[in-house]
N, C-alpha and C. Protein backbone atom coordinates (compact mmCIF):
# COMPACT_ATOMS: atom_id res chain seq x y z
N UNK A 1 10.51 129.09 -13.82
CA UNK A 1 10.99 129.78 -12.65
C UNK A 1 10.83 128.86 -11.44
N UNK A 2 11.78 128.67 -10.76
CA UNK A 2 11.57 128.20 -9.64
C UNK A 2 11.49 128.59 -8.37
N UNK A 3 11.04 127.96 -7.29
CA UNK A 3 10.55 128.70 -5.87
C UNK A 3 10.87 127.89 -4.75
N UNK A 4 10.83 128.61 -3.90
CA UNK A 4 11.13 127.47 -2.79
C UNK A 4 11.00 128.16 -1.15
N UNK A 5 10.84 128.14 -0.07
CA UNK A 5 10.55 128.93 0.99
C UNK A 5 11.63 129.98 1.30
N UNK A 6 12.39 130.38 0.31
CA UNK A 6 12.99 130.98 0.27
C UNK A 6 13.13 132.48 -0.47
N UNK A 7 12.27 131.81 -1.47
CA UNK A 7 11.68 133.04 -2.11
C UNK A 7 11.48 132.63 -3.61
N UNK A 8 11.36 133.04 -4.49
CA UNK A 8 11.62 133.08 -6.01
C UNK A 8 12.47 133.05 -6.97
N UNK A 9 12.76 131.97 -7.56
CA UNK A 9 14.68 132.06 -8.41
C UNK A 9 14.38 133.35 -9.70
N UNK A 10 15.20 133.53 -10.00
CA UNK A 10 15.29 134.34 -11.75
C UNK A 10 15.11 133.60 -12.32
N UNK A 11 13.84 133.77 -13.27
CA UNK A 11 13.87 133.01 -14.74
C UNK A 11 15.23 132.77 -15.41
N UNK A 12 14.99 131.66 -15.92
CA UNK A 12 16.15 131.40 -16.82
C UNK A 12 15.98 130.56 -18.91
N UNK A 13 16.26 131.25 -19.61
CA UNK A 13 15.59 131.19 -20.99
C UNK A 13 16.59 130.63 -21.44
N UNK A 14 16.35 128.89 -22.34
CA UNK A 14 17.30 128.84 -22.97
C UNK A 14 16.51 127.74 -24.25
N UNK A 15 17.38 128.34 -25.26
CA UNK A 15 17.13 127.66 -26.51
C UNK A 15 17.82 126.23 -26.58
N UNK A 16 16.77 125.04 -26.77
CA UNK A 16 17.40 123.71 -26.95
C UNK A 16 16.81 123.25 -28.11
N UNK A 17 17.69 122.27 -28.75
CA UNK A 17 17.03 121.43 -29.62
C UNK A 17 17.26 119.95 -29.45
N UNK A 18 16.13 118.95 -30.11
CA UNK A 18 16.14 118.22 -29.69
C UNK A 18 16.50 116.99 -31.13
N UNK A 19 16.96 116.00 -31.01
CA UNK A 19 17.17 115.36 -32.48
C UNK A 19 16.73 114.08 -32.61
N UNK A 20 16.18 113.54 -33.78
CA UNK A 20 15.63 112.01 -33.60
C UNK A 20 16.62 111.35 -33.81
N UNK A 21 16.28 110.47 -32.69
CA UNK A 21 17.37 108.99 -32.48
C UNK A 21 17.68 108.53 -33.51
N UNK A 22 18.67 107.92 -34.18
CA UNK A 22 18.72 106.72 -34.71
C UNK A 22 18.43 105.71 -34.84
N UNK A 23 17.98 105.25 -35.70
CA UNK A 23 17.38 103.42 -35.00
C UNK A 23 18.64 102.80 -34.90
N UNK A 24 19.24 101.40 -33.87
CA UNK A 24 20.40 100.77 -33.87
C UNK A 24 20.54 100.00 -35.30
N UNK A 25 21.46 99.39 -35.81
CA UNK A 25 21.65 98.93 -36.55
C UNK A 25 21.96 97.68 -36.12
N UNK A 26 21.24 96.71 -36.75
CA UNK A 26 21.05 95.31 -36.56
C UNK A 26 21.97 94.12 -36.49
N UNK A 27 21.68 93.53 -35.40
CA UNK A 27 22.83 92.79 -34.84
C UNK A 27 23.10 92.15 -35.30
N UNK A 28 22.27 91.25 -36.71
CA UNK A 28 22.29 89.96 -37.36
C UNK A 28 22.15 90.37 -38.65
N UNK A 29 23.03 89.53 -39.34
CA UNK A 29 22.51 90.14 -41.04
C UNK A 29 21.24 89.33 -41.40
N UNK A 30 19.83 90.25 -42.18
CA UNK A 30 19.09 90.23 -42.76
C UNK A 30 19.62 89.32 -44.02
N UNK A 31 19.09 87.94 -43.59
CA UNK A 31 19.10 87.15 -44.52
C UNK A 31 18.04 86.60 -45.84
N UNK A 32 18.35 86.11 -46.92
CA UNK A 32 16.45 85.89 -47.94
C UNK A 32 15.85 85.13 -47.29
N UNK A 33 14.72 85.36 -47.20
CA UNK A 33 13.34 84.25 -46.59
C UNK A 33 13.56 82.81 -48.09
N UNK A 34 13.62 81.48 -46.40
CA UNK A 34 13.68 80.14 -46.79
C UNK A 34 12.16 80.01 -46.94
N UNK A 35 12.18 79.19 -47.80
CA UNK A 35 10.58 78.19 -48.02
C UNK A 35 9.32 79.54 -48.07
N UNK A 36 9.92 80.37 -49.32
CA UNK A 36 8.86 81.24 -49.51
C UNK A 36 7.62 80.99 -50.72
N UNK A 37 6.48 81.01 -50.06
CA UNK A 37 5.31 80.55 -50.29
C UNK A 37 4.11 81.70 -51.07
N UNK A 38 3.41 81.68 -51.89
CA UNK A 38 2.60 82.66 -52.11
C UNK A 38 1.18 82.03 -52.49
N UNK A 39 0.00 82.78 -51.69
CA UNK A 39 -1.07 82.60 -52.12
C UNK A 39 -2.34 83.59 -52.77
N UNK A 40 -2.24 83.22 -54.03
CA UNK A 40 -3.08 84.27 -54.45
C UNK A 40 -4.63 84.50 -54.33
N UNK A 41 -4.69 85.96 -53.85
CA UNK A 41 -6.14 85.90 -53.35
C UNK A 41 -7.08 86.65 -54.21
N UNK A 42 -6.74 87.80 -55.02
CA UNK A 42 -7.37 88.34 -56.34
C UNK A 42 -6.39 89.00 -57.10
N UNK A 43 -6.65 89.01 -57.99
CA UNK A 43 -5.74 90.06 -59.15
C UNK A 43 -4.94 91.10 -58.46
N UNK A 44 -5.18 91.96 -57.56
CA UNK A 44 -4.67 92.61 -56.56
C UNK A 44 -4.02 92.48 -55.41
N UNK A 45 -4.06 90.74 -55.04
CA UNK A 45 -3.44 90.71 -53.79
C UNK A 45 -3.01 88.95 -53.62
N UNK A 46 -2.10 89.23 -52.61
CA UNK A 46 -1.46 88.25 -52.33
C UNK A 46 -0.91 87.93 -50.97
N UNK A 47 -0.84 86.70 -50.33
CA UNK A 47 -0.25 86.26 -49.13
C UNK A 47 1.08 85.95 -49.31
N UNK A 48 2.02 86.30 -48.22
CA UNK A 48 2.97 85.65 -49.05
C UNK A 48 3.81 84.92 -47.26
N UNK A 49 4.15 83.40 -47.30
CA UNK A 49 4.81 82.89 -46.21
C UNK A 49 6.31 82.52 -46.19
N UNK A 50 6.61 82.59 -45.42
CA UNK A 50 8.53 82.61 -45.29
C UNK A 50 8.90 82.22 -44.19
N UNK A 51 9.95 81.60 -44.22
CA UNK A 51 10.55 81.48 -42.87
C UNK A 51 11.86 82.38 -42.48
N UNK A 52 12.12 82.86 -41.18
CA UNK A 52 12.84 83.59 -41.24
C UNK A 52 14.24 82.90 -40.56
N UNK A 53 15.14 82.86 -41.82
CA UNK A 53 16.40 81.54 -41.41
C UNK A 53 17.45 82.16 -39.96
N UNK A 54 17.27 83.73 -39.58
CA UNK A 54 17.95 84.69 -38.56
C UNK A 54 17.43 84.31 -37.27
N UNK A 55 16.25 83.65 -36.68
CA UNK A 55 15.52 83.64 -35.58
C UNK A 55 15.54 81.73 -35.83
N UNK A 56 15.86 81.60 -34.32
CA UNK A 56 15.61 80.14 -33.85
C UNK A 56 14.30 80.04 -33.56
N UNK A 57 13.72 78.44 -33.79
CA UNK A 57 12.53 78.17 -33.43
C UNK A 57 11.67 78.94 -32.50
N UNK A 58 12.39 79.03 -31.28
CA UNK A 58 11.18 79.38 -30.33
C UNK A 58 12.06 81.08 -29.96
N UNK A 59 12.29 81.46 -30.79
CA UNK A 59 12.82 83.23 -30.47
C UNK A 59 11.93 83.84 -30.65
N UNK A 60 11.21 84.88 -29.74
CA UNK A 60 10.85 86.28 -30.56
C UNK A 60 11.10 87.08 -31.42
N UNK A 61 10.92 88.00 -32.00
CA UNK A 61 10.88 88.70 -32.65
C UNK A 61 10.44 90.44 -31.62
N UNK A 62 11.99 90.87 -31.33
CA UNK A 62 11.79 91.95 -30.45
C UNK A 62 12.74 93.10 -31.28
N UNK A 63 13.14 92.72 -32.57
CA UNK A 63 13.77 94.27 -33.12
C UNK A 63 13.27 95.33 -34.18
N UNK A 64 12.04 95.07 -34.13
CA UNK A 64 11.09 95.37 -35.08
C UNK A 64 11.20 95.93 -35.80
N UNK A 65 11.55 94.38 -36.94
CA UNK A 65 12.25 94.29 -38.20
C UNK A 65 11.00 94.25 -38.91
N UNK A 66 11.09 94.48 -40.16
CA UNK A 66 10.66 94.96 -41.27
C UNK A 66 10.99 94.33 -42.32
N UNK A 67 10.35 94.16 -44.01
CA UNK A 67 10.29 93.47 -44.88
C UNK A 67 10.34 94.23 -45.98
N UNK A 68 10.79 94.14 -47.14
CA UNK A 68 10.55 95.17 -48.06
C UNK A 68 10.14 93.68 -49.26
N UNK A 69 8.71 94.11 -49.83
CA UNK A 69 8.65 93.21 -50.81
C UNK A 69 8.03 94.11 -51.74
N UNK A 70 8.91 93.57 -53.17
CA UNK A 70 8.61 94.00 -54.36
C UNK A 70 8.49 93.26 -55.32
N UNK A 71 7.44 94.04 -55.99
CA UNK A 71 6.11 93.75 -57.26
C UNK A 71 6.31 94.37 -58.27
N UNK A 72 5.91 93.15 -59.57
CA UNK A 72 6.48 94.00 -60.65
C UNK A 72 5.25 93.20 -61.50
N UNK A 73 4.11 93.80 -62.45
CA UNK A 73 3.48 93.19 -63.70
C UNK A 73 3.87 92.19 -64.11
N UNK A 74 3.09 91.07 -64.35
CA UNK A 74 3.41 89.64 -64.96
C UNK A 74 2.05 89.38 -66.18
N UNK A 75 2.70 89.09 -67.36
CA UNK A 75 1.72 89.02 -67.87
C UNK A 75 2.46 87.44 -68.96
N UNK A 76 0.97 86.95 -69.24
CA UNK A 76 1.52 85.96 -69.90
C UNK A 76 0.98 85.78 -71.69
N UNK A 77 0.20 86.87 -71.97
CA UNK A 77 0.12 87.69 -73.28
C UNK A 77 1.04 87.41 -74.61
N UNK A 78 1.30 86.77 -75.89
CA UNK A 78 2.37 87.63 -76.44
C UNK A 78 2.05 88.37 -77.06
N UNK A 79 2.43 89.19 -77.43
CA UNK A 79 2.60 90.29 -78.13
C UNK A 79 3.25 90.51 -80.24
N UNK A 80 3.30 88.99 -80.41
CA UNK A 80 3.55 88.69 -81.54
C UNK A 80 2.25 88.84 -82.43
């Protein structure tokens, strides 16, 4: 409700909704990581280094991009 030296407005009720943004869709194509590196640190884990061939030397990193890396069992066992 609003007011003012005038006196008091009428309430006014209204149903809104609100919706999550979209994230933009990326200006540069997501290219494979050059000179990818891995260092293993226990049975469970790993470092892993890359370069990212989309970003020039001295660019930031302001679209906060993301990585998807996937793991799969390696065993060197046979089974014969």
């Amino acid at each position: 409700r609003a007011f003012n030296q005038v006196g008091d407005g009428i309430p006014i009720y209204e149903t809104v909704k609100t919706l999550i943004q979209a994230p933009p869709e990326p200006l540069t194509p997501m290219l494979p990581p050059v000179g990818l590196k891995a260092m293993v640190l226990s049975s469970s884990s790993v470092v892993l280094y890359w370069t990212d061939s989309t970003l020039s030397r001295n660019q930031l990193v302001t679209d906060n991009r993301y990585y998807t890396v996937r793991y799969s069992p390696y065993s060197t066992s046979s089974s014969q």
